[in-house]
PDB file of N, CA and C in Angstrom:
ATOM      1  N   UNK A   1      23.558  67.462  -9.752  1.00  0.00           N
ATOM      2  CA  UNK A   1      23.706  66.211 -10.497  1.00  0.00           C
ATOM      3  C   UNK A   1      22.948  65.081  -9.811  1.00  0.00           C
ATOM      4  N   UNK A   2      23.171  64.868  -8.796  1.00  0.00           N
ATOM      5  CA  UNK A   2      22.493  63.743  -7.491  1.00  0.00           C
ATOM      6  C   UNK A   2      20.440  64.068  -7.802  1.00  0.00           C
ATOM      7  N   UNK A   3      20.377  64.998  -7.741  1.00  0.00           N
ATOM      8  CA  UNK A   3      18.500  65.837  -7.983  1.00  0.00           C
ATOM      9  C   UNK A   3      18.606  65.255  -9.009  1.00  0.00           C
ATOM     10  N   UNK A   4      19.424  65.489 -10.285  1.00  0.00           N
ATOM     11  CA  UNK A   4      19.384  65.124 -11.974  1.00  0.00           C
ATOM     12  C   UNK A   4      18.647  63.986 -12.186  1.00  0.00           C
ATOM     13  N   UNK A   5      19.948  63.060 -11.098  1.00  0.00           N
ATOM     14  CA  UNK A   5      19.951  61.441 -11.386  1.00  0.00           C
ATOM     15  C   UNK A   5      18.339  60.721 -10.783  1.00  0.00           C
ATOM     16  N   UNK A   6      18.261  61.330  -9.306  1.00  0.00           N
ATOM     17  CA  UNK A   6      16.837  60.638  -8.755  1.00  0.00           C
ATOM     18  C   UNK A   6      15.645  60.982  -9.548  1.00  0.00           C
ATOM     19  N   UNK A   7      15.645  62.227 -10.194  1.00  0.00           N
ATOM     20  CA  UNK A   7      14.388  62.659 -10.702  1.00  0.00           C
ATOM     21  C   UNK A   7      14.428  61.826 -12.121  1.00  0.00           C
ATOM     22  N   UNK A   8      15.596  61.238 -12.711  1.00  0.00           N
ATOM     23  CA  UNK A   8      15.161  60.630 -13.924  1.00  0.00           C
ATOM     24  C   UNK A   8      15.143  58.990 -13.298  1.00  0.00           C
ATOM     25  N   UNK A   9      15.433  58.509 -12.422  1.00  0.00           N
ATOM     26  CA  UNK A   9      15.081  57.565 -11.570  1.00  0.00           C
ATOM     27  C   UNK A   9      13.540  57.257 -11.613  1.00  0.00           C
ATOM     28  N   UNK A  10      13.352  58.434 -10.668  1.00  0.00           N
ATOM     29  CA  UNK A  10      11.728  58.334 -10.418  1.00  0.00           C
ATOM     30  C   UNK A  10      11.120  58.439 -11.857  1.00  0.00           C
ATOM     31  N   UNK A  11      11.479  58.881 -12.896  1.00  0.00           N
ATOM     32  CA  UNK A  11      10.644  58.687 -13.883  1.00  0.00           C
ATOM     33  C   UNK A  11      10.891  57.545 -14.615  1.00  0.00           C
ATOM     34  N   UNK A  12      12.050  56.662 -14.449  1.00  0.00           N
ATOM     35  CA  UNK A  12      11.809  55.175 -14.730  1.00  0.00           C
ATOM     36  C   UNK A  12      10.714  54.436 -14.354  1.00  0.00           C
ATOM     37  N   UNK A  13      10.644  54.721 -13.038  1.00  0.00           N
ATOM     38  CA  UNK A  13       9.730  53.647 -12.032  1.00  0.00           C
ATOM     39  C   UNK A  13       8.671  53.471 -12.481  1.00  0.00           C
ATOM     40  N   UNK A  14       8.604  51.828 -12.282  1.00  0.00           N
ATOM     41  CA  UNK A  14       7.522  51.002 -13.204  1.00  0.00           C
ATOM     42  C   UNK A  14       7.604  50.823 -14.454  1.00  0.00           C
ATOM     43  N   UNK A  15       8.817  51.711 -15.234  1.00  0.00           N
ATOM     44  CA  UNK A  15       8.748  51.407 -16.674  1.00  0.00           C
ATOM     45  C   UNK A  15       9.860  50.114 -17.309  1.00  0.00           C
ATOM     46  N   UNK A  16       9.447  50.048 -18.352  1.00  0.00           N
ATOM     47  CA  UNK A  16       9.776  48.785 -19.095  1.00  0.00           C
ATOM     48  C   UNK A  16      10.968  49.123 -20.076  1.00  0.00           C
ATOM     49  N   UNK A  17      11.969  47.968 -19.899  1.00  0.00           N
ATOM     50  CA  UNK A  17      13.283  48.776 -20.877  1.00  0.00           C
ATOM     51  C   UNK A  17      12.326  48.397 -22.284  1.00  0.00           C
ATOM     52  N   UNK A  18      12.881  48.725 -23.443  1.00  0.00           N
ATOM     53  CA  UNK A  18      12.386  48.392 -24.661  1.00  0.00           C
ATOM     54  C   UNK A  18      13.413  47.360 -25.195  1.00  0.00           C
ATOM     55  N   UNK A  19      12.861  46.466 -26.111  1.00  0.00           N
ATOM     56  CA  UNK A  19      13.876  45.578 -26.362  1.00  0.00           C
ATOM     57  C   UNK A  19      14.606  46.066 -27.147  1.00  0.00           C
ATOM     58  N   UNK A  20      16.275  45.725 -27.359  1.00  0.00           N
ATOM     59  CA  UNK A  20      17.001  46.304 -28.520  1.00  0.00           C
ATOM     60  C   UNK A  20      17.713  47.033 -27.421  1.00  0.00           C
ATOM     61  N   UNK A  21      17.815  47.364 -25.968  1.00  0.00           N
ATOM     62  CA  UNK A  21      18.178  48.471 -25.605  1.00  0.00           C
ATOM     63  C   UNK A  21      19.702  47.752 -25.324  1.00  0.00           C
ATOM     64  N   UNK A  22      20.716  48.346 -25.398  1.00  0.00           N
ATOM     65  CA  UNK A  22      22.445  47.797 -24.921  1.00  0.00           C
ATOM     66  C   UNK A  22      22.339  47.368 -23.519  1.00  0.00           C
ATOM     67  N   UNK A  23      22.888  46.482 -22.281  1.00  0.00           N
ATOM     68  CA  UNK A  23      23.135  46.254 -21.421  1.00  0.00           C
ATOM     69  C   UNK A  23      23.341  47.748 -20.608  1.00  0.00           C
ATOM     70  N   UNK A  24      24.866  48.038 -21.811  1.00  0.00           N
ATOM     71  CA  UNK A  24      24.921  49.577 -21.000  1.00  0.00           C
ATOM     72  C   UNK A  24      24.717  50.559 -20.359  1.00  0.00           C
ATOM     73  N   UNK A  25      23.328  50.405 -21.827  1.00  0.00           N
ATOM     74  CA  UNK A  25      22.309  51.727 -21.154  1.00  0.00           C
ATOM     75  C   UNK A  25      21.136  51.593 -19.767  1.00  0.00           C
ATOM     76  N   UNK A  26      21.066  50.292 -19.515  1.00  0.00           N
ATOM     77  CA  UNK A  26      20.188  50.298 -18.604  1.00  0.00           C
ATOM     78  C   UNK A  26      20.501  50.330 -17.384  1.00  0.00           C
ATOM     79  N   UNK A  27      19.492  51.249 -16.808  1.00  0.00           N
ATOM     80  CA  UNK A  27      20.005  51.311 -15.038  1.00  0.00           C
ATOM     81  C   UNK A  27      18.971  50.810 -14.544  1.00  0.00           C
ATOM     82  N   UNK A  28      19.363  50.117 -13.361  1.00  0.00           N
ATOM     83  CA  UNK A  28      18.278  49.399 -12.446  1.00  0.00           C
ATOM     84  C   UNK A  28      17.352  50.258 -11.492  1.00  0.00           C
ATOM     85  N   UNK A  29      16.261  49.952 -11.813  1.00  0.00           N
ATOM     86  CA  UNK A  29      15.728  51.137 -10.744  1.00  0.00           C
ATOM     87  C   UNK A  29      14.564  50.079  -9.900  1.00  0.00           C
ATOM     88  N   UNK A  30      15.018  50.532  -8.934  1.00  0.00           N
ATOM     89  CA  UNK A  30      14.304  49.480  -7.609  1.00  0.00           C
ATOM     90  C   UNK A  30      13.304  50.009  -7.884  1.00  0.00           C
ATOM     91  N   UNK A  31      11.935  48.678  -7.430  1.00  0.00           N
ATOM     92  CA  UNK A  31      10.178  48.878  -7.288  1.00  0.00           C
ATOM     93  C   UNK A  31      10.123  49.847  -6.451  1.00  0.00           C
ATOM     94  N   UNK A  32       8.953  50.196  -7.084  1.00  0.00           N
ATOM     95  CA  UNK A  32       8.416  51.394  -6.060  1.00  0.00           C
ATOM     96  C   UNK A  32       7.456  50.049  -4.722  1.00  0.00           C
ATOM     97  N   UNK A  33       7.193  50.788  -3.316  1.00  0.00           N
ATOM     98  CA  UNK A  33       6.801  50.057  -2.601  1.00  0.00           C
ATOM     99  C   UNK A  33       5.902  49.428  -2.377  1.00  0.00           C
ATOM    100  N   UNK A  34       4.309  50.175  -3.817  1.00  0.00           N
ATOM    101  CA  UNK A  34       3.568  49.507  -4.004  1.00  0.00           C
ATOM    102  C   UNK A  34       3.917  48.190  -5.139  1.00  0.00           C
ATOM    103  N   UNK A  35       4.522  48.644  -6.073  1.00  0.00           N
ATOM    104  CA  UNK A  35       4.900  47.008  -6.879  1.00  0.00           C
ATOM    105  C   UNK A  35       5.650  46.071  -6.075  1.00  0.00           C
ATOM    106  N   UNK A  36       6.423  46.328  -4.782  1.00  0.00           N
ATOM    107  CA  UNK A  36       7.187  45.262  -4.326  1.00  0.00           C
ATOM    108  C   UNK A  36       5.930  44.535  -3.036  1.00  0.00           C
ATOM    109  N   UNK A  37       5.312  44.909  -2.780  1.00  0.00           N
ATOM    110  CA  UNK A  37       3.830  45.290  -2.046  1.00  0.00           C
ATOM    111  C   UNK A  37       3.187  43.868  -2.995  1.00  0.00           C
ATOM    112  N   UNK A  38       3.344  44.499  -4.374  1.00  0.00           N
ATOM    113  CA  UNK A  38       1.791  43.117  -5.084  1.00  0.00           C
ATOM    114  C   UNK A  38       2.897  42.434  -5.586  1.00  0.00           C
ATOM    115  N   UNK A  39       4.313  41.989  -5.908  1.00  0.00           N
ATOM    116  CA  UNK A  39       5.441  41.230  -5.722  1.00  0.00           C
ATOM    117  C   UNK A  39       5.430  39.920  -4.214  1.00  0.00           C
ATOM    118  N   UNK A  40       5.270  40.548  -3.527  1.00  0.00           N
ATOM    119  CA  UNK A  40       5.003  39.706  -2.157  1.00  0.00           C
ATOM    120  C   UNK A  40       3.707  39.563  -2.230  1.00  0.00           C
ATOM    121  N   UNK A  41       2.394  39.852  -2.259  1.00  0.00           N
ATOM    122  CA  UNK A  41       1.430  39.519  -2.192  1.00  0.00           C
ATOM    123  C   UNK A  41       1.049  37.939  -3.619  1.00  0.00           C
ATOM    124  N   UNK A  42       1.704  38.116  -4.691  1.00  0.00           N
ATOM    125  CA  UNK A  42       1.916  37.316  -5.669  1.00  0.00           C
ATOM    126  C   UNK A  42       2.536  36.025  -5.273  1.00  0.00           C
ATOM    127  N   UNK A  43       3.615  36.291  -4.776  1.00  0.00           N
ATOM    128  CA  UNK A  43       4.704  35.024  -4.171  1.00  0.00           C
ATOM    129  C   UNK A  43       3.625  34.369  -3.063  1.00  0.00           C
ATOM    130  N   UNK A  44       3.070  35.147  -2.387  1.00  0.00           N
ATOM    131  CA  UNK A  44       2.438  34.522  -1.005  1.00  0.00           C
ATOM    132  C   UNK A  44       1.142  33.627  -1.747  1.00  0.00           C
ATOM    133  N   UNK A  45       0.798  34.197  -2.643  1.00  0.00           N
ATOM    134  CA  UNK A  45      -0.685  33.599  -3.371  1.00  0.00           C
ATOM    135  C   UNK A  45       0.339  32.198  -3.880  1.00  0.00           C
ATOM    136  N   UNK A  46       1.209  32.343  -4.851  1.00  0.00           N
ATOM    137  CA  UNK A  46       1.583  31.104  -5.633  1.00  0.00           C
ATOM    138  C   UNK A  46       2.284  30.021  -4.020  1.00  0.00           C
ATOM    139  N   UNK A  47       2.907  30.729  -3.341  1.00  0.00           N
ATOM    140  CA  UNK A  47       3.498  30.034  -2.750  1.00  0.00           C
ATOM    141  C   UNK A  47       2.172  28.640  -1.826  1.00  0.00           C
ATOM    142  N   UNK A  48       0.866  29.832  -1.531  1.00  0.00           N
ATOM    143  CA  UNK A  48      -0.158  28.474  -1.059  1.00  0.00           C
ATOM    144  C   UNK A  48      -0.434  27.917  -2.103  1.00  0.00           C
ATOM    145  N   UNK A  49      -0.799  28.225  -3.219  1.00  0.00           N
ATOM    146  CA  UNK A  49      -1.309  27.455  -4.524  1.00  0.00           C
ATOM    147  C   UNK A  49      -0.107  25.997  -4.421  1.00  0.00           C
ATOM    148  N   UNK A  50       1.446  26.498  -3.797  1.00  0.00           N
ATOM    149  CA  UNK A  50       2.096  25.312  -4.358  1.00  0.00           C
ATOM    150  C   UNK A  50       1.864  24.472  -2.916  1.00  0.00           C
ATOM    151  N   UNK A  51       1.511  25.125  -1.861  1.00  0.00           N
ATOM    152  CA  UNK A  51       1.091  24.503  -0.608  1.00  0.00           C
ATOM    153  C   UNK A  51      -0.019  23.055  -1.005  1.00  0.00           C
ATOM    154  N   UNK A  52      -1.119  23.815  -1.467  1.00  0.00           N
ATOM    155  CA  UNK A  52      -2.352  23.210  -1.492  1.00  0.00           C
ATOM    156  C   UNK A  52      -2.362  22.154  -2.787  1.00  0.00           C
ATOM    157  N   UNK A  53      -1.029  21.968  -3.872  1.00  0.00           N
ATOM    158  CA  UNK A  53      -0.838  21.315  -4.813  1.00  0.00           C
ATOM    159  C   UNK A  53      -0.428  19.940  -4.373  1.00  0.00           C
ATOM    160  N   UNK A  54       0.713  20.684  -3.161  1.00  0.00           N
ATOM    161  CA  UNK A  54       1.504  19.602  -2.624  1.00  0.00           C
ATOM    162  C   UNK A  54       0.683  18.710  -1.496  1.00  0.00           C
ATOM    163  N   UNK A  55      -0.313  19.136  -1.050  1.00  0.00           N
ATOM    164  CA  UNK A  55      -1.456  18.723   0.209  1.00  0.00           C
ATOM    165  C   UNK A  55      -1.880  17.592  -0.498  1.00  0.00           C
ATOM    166  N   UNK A  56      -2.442  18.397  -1.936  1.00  0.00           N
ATOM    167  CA  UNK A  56      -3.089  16.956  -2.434  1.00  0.00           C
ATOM    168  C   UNK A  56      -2.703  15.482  -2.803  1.00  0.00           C
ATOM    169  N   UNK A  57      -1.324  16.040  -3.567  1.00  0.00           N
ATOM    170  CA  UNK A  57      -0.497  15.264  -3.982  1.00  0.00           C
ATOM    171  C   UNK A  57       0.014  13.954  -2.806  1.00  0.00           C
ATOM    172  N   UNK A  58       0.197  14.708  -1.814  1.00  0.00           N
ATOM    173  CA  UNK A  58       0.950  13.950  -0.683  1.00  0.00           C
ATOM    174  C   UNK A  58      -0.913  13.021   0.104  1.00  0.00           C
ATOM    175  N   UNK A  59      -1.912  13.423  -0.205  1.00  0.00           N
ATOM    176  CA  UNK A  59      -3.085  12.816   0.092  1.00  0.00           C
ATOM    177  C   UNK A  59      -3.465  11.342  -1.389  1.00  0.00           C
ATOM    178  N   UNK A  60      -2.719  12.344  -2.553  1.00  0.00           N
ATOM    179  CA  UNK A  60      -3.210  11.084  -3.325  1.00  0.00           C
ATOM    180  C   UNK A  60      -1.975   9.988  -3.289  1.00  0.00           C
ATOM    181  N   UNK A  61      -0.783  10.120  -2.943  1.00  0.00           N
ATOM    182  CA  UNK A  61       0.149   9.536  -3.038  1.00  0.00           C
ATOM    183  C   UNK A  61       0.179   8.041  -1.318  1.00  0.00           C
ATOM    184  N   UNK A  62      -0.680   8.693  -0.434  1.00  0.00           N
ATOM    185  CA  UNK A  62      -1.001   8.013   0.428  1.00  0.00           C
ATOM    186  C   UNK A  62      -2.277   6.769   0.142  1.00  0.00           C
ATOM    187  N   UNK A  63      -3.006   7.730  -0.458  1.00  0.00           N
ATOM    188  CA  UNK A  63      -4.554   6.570  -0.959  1.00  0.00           C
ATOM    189  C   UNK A  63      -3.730   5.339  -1.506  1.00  0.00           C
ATOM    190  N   UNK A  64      -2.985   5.969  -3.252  1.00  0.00           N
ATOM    191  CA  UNK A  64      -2.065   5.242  -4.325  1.00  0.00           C
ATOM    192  C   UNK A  64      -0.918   4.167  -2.793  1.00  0.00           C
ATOM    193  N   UNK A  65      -0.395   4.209  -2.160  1.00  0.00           N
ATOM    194  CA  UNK A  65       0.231   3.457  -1.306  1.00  0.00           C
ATOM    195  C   UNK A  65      -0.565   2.538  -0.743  1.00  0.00           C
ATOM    196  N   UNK A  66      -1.850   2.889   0.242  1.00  0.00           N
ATOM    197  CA  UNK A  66      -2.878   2.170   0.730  1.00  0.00           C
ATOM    198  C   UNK A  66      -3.485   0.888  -0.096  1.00  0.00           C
ATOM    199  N   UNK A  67      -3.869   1.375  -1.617  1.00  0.00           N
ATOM    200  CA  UNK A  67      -4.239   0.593  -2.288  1.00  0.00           C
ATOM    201  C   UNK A  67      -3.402  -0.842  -2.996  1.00  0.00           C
ATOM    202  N   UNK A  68      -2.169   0.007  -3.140  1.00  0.00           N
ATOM    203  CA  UNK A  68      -0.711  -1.115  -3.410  1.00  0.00           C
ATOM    204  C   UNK A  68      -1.026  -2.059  -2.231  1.00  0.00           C
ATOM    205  N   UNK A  69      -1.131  -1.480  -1.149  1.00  0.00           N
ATOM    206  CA  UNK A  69      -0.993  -2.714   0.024  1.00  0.00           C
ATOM    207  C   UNK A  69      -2.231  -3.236   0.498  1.00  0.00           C
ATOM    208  N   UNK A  70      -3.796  -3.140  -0.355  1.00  0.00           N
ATOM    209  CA  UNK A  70      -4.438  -3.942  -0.330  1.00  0.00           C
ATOM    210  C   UNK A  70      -4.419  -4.931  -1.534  1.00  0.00           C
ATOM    211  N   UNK A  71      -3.960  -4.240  -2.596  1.00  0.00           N
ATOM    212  CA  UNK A  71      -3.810  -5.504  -3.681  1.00  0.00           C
ATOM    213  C   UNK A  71      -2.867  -6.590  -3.504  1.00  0.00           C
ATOM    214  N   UNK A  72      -1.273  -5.683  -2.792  1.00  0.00           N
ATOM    215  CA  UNK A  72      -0.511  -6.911  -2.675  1.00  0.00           C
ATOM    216  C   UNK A  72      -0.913  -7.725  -1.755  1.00  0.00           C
ATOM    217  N   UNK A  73      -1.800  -7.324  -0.532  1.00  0.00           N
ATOM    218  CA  UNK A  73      -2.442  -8.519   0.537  1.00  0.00           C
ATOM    219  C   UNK A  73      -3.668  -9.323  -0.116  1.00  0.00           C
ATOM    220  N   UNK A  74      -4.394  -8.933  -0.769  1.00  0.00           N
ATOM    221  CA  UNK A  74      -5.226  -9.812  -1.834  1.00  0.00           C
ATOM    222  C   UNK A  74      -4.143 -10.672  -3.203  1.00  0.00           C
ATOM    223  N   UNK A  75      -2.955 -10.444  -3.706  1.00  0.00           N
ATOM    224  CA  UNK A  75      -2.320 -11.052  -4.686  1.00  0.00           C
ATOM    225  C   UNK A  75      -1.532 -12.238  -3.529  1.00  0.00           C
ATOM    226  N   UNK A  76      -1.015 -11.827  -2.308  1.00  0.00           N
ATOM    227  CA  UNK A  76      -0.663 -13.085  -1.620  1.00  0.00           C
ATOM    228  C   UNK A  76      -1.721 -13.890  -0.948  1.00  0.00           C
ATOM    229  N   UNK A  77      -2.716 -13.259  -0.756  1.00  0.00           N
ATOM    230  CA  UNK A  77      -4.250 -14.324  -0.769  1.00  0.00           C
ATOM    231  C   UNK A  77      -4.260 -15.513  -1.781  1.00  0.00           C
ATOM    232  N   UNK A  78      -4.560 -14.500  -2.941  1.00  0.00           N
ATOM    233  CA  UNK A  78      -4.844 -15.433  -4.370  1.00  0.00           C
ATOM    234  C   UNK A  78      -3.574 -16.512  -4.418  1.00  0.00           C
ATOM    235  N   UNK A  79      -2.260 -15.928  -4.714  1.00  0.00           N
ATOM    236  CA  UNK A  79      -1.287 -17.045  -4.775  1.00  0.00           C
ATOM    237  C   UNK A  79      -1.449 -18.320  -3.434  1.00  0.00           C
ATOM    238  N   UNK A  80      -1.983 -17.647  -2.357  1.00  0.00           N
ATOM    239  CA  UNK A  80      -2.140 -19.067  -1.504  1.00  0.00           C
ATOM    240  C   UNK A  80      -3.454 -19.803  -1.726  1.00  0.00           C
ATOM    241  N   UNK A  81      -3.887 -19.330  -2.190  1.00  0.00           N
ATOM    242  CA  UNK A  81      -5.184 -20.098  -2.585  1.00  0.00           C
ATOM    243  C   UNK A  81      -4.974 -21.451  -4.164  1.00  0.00           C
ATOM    244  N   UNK A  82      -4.537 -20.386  -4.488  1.00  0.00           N
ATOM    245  CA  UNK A  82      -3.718 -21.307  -5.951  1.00  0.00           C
ATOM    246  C   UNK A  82      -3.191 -21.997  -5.485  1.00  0.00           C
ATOM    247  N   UNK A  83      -2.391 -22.274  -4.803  1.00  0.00           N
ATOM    248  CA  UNK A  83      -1.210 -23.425  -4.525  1.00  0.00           C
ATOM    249  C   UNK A  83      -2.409 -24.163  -3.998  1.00  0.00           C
ATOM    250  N   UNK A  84      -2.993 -23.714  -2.433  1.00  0.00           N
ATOM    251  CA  UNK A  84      -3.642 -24.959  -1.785  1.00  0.00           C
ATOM    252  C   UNK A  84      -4.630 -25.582  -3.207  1.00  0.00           C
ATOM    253  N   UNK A  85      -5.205 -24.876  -4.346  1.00  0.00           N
ATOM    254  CA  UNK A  85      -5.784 -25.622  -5.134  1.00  0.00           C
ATOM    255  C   UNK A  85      -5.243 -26.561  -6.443  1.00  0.00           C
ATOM    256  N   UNK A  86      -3.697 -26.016  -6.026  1.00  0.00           N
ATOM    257  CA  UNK A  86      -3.423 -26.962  -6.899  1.00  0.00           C
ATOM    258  C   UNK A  86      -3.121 -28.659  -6.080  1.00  0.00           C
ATOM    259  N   UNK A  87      -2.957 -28.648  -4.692  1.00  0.00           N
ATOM    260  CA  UNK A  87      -2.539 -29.682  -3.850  1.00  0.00           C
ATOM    261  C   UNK A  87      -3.475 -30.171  -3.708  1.00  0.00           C
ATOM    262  N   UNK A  88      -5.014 -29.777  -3.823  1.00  0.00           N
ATOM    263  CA  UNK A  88      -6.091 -30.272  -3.906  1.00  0.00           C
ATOM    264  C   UNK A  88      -6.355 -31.134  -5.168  1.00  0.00           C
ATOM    265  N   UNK A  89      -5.848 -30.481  -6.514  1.00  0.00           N
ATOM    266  CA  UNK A  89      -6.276 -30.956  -7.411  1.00  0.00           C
ATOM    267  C   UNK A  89      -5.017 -32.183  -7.621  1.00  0.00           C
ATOM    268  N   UNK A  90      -4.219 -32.158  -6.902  1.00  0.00           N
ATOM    269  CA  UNK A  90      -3.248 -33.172  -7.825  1.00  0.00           C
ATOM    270  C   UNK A  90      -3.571 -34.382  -6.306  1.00  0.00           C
ATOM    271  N   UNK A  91      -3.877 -34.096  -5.308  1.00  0.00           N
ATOM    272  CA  UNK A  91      -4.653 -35.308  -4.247  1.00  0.00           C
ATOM    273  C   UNK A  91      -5.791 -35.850  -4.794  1.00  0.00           C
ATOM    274  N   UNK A  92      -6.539 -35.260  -5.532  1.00  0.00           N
ATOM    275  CA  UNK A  92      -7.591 -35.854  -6.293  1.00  0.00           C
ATOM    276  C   UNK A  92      -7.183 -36.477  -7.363  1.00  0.00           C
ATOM    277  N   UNK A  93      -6.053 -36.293  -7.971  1.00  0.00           N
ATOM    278  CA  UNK A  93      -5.994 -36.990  -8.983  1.00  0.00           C
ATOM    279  C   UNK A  93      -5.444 -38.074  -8.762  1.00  0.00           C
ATOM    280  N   UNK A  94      -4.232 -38.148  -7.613  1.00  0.00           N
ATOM    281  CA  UNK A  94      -3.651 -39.431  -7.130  1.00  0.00           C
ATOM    282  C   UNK A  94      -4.977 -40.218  -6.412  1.00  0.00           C
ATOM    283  N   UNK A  95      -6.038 -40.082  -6.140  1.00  0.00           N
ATOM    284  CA  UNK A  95      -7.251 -40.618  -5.467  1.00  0.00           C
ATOM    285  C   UNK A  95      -8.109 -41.081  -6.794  1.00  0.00           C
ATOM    286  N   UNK A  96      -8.042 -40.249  -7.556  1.00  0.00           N
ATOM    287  CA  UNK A  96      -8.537 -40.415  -8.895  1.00  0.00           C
ATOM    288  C   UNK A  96      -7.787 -42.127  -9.458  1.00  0.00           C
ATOM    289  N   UNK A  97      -6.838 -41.867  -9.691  1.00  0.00           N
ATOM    290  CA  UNK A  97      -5.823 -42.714 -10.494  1.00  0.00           C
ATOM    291  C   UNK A  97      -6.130 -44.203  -9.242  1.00  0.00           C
ATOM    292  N   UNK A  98      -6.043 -44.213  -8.133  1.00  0.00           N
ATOM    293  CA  UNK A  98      -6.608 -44.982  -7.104  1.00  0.00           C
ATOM    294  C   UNK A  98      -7.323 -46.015  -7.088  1.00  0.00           C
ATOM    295  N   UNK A  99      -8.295 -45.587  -7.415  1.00  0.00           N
ATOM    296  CA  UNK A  99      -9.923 -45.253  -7.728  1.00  0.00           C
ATOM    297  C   UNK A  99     -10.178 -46.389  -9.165  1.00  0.00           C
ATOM    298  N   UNK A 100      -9.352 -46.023 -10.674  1.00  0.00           N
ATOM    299  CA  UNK A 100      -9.331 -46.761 -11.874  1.00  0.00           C
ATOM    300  C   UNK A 100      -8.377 -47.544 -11.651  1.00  0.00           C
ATOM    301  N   UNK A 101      -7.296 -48.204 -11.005  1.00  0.00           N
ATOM    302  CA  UNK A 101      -6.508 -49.228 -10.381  1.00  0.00           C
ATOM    303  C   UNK A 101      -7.446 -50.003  -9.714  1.00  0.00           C
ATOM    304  N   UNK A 102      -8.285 -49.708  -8.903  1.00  0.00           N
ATOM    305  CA  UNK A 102      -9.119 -51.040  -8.289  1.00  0.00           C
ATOM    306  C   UNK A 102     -10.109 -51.017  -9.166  1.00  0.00           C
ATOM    307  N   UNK A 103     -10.815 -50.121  -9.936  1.00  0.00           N
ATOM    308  CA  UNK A 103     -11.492 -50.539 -10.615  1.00  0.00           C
ATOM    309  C   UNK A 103     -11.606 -51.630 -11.474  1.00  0.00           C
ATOM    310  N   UNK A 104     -10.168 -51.321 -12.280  1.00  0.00           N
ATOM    311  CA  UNK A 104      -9.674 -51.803 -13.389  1.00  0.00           C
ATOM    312  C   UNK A 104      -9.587 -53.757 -12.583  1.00  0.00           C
ATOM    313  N   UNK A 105      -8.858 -53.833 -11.354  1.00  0.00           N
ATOM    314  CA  UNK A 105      -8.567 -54.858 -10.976  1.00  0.00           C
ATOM    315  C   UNK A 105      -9.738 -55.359 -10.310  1.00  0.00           C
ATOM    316  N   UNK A 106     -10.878 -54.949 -10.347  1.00  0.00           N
ATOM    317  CA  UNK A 106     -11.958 -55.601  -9.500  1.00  0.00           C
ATOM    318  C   UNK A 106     -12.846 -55.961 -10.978  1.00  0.00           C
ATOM    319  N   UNK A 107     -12.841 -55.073 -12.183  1.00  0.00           N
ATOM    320  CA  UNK A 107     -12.930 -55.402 -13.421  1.00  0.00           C
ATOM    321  C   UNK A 107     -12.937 -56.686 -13.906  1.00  0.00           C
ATOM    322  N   UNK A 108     -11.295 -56.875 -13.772  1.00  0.00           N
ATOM    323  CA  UNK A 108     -10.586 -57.973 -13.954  1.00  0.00           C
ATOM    324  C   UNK A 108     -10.838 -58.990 -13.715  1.00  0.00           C
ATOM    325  N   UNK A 109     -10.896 -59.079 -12.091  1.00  0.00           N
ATOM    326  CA  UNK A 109     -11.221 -60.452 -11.165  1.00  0.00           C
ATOM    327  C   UNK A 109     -13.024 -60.804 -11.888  1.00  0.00           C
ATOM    328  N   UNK A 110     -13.701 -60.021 -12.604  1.00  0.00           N
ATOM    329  CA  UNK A 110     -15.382 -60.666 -12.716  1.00  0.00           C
ATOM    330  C   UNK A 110     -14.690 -61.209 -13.853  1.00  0.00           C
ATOM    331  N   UNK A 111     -14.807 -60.938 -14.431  1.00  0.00           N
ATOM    332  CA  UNK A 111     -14.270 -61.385 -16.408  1.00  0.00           C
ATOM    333  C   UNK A 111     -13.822 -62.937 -16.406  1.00  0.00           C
TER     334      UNK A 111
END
């Protein structure tokens, strides 16, 4: 019975249940040592593929960081530049306004 069982074993190996088949009927029959052989050789291939996915990722995710922190050091540039130009422009205008006060009163005094 034990001879019966391995020899219809071994003639599973490598084969495919068919669909439709009951839970019941199916027996598990371990890879033979060459399919568990290109099983590990498969895993080892995907596993660098997810190596060399993640290499990049973690290279573009560093650039993408680098660049955040040259824009935000150029956006707090610009905002200080804005302000000092707006303190510029509103000193000119109080110099401005200055400026048509004596005019206006040196105007005045010829007339």
């Amino acid at each position: 019975m034990a001879q019966e069982n391995l020899q219809k074993v071994e003639a599973l190996q490598g084969s495919c249940v068919e669909p439709g088949t009951p839970t019941s009927k199916m027996v598990y029959v371990p890879p033979t040592e060459a399919q568990y052989n290109e099983i590990l050789a498969r895993l080892d291939e995907m596993t660098s593929r997810v190596e060399r996915i993640e290499t990049r990722l973690e290279t573009r995710i560093q650039q993408q960081e680098a660049r955040i922190r040259r824009l935000e050091r150029g956006m707090t540039w610009a905002i200080q530049r804005i302000k000092w130009l707006s303190q510029s422009v509103t000193a000119l205008g109080e110099i401005c306004q200055n400026q048509l006060r004596h005019s206006s009163i040196l105007f005045k005094s010829f007339q």
